[in-house]
Protein backbone atom coordinates (compact mmCIF):
# COMPACT_ATOMS: atom_id res chain seq x y z
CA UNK A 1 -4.67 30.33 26.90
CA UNK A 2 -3.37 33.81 27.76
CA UNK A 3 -4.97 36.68 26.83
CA UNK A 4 -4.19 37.90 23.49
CA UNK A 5 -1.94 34.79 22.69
CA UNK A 6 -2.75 34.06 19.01
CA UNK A 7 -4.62 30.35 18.69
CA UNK A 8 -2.04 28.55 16.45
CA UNK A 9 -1.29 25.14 15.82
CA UNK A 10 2.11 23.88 15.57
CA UNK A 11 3.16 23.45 11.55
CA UNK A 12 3.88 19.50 11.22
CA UNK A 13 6.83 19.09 8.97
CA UNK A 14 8.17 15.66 7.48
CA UNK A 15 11.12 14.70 9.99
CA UNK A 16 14.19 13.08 8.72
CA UNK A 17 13.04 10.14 10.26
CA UNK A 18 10.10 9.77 8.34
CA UNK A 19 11.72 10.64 5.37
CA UNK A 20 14.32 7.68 5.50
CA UNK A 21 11.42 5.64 6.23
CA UNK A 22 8.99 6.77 3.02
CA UNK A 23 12.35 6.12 0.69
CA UNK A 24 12.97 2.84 2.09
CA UNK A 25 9.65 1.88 1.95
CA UNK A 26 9.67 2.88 -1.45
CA UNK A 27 13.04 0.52 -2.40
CA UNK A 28 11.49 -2.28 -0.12
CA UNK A 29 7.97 -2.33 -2.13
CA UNK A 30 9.79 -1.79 -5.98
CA UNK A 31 12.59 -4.90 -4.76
CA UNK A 32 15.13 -2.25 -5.17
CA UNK A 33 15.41 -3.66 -2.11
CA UNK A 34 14.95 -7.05 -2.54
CA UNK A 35 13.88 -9.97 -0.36
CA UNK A 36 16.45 -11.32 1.85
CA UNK A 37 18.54 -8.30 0.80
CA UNK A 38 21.27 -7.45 3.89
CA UNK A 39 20.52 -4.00 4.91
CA UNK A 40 22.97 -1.73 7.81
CA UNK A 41 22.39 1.06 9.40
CA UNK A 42 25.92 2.22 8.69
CA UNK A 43 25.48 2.12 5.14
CA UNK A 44 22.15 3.49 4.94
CA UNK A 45 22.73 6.58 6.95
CA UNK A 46 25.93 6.96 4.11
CA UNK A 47 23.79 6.59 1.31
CA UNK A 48 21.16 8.95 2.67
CA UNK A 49 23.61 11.50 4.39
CA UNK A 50 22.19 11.26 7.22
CA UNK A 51 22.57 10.48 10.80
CA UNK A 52 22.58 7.10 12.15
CA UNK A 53 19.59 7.46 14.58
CA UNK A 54 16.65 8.71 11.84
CA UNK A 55 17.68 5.30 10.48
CA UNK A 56 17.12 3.41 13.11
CA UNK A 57 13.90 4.68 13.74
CA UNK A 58 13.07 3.85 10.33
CA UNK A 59 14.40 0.42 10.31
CA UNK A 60 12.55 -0.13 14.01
CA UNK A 61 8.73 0.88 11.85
CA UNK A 62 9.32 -1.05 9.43
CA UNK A 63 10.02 -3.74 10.81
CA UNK A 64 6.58 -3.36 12.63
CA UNK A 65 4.92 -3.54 9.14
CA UNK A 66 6.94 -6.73 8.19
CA UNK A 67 9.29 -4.99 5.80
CA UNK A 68 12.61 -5.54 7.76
CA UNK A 69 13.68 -8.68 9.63
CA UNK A 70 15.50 -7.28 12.92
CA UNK A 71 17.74 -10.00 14.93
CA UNK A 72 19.96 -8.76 17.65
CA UNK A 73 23.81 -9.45 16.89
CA UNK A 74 22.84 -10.48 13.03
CA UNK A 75 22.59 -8.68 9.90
CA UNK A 76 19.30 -6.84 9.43
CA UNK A 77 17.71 -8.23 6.18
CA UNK A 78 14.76 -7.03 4.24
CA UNK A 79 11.66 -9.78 5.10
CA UNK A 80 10.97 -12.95 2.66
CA UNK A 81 7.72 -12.31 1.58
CA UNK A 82 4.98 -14.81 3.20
CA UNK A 83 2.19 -16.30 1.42
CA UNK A 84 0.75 -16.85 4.66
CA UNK A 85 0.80 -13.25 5.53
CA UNK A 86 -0.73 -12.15 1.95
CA UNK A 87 -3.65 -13.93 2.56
CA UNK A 88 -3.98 -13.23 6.04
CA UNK A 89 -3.46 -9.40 4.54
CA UNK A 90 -6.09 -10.27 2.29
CA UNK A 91 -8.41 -11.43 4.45
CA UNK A 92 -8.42 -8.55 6.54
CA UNK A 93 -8.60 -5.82 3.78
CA UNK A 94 -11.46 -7.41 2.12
CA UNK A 95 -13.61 -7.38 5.21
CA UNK A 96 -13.00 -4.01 5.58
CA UNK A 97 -13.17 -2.79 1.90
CA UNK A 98 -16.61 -4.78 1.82
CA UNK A 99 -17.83 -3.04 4.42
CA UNK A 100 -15.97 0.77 2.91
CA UNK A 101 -17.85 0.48 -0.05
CA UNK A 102 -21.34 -0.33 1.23
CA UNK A 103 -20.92 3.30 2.90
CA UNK A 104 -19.26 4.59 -0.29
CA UNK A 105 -22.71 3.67 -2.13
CA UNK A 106 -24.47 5.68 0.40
CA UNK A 107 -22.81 8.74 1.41
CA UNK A 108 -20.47 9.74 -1.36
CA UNK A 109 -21.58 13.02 -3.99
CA UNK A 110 -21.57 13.70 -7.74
CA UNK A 111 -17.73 15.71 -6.52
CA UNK A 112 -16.68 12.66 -4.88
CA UNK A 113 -17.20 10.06 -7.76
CA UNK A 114 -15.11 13.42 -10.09
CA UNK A 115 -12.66 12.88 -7.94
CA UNK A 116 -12.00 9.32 -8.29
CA UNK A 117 -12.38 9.09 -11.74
CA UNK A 118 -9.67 11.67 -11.96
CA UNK A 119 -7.53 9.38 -10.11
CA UNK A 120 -8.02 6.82 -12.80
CA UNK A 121 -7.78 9.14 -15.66
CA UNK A 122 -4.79 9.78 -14.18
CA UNK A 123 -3.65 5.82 -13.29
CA UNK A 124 -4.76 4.89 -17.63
CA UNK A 125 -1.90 6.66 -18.71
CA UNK A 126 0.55 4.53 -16.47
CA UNK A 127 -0.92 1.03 -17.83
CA UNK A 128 0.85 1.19 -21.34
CA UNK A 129 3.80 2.15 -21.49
CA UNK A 130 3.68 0.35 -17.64
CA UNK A 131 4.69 2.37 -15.02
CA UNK A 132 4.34 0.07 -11.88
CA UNK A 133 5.35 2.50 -9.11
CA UNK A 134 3.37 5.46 -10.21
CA UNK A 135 -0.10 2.70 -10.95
CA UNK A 136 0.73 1.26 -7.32
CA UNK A 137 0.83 4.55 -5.87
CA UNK A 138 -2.28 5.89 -7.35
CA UNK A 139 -4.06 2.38 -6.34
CA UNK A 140 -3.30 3.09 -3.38
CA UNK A 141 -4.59 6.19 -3.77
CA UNK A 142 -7.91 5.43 -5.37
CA UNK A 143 -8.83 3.31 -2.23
CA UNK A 144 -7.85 5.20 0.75
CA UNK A 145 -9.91 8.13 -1.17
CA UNK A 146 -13.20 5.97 -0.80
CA UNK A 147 -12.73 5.66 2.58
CA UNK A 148 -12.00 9.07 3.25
CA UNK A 149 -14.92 9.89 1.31
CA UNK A 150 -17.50 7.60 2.69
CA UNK A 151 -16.50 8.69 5.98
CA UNK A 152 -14.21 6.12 7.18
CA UNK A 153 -10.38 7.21 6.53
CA UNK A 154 -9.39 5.85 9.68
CA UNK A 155 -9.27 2.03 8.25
CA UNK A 156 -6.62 3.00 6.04
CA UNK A 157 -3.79 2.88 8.64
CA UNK A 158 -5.51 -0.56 9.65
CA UNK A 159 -5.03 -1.80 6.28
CA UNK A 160 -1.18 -0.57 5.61
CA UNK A 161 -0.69 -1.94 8.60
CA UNK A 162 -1.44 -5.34 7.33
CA UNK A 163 -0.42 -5.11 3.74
CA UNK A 164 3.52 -4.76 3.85
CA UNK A 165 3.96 -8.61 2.31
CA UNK A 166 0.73 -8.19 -0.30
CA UNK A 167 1.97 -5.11 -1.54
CA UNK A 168 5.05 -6.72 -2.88
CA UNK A 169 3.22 -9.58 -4.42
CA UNK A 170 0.45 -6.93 -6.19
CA UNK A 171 3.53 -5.11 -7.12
CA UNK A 172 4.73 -7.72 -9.33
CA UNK A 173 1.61 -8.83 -10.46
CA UNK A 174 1.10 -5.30 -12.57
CA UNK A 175 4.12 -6.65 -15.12
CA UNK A 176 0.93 -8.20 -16.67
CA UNK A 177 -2.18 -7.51 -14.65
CA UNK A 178 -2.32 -3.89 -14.38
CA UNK A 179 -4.41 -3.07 -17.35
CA UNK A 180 -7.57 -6.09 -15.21
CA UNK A 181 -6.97 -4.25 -12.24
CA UNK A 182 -7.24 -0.53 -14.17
CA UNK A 183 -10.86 -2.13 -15.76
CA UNK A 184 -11.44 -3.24 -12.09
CA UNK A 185 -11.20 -0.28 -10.45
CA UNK A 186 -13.13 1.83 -13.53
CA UNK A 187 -16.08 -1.56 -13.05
CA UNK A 188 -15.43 -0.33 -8.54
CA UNK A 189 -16.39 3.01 -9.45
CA UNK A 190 -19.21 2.43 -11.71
CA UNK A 191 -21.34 0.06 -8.73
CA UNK A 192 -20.50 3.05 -6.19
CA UNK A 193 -21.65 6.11 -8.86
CA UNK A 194 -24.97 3.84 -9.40
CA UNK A 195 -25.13 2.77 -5.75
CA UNK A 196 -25.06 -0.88 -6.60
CA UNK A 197 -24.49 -2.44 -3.15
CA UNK A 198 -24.61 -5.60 -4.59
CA UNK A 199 -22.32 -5.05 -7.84
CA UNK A 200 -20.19 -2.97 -6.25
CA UNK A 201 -19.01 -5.14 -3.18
CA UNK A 202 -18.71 -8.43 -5.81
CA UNK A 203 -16.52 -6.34 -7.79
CA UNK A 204 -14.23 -5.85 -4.58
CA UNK A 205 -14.32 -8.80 -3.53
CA UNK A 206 -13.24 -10.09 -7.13
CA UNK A 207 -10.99 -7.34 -7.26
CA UNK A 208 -9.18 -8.74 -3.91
CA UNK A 209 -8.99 -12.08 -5.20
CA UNK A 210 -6.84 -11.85 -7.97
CA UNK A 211 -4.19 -12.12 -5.63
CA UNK A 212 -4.75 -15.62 -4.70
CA UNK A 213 -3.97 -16.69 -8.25
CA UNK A 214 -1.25 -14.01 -8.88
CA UNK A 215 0.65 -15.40 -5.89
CA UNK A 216 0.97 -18.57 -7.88
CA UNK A 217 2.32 -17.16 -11.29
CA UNK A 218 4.85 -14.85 -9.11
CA UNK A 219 6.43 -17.58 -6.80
CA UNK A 220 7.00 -19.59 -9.61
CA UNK A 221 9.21 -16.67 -11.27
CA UNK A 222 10.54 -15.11 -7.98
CA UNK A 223 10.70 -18.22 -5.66
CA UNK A 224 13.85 -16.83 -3.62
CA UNK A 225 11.82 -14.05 -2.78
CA UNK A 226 9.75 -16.35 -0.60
CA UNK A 227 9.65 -17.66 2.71
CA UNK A 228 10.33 -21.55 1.95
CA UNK A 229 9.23 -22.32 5.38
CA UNK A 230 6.12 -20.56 5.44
């Protein structure tokens, strides 16, 4: 660096790009956009007011998270959700999650554990009336903030990664599971504040599970939003 240069770091600011992507991601995830769904470019850069190419950088990422279903010389449609993937999604998150909250019971401090219970102060008010967006997004919220906390915030980009097709299903399933998954995460947060290794990694685990017989209850509702060949 040159002498008497100022050591600065470039400001980030959101991009267009990622900006089309967030608000699709958003319609994809509350089936505003909903499976099988026919999506364009065109239109979507008309909707947004914005340029064609943002778009397709949007549409290119999420297809990489199994959002989007991208076929050369075909219509771009928004991804069947597959049962295979939500488990496999599952899978995955629970091994990690298991493993996030052992260090959780360890490392985290009377601040950390205020913290999270402010996040679920904040989520009870959301169960009744139900607002499913605003619960999903501080669920979300609740568990990336453990792993930030116990020191391991770097598994949450593993986990969205993975989660595009379970997200869908769990966002459905809070029509009439949010207020067990609200008592879950308050039951999560009592094992951690005692550091309960034990109780605290069953009730993830549990927590994680409910999926396999939500998935059951939704496809029977919403079976056109699933991949029949799966």
């Amino acid at each position: 660096m040159q002498s008497g240069m100022l050591a600065l770091e470039r400001i980030q600011r959101p991009s267009v790009s990622d900006a089309v992507f967030e608000e699709l991601n958003r319609q994809i995830l509350t089936l505003v956009l909903a499976p099988g769904m026919k999506v364009s470019e065109v239109d979507v850069a008309q909707a947004l007011g914005v340029s064609r190419q943002p778009v397709r950088d949007a549409f290119y990422r999420l297809s990489k998270l199994g959002f989007l279903t991208i076929r050369p010389q075909r219509a771009t449609t928004v991804s069947l959700i597959s049962e295979r993937s939500v488990m496999q999604a599952r899978f995955v998150r629970t091994a990690i999650e298991l493993e996030t909250v052992r260090a959780a019971c360890e490392r985290l401090t009377e601040p950390d554990f205020d913290a999270l219970a402010a996040i679920l102060d904040e989520q009870a008010g959301t169960v009744s009336p139900r607002d499913a967006e605003r619960f999903h997004r501080l669920d979300d919220q609740f568990h990336r903030e453990i792993s930030e906390r116990a020191g391991h915030g770097y598994v949450w980009d593993i986990i969205r990664e993975n989660k595009a097709h379970m997200d869908r299903v769990r966002y459905l399933s809070l029509s009439f599971a949010s207020e067990r998954a609200y008592r879950e995460h308050r039951e999560i947060l009592g094992a951690i504040r005692s550091r309960d290794v034990h109780a605290a990694t069953a009730a993830i685990r549990v927590h994680l599970l409910r999926i396999i017989d939500q998935i059951v209850q939704i496809r029977a509702s919403y079976s056109t939003y699933f991949d029949q060949e799966d």
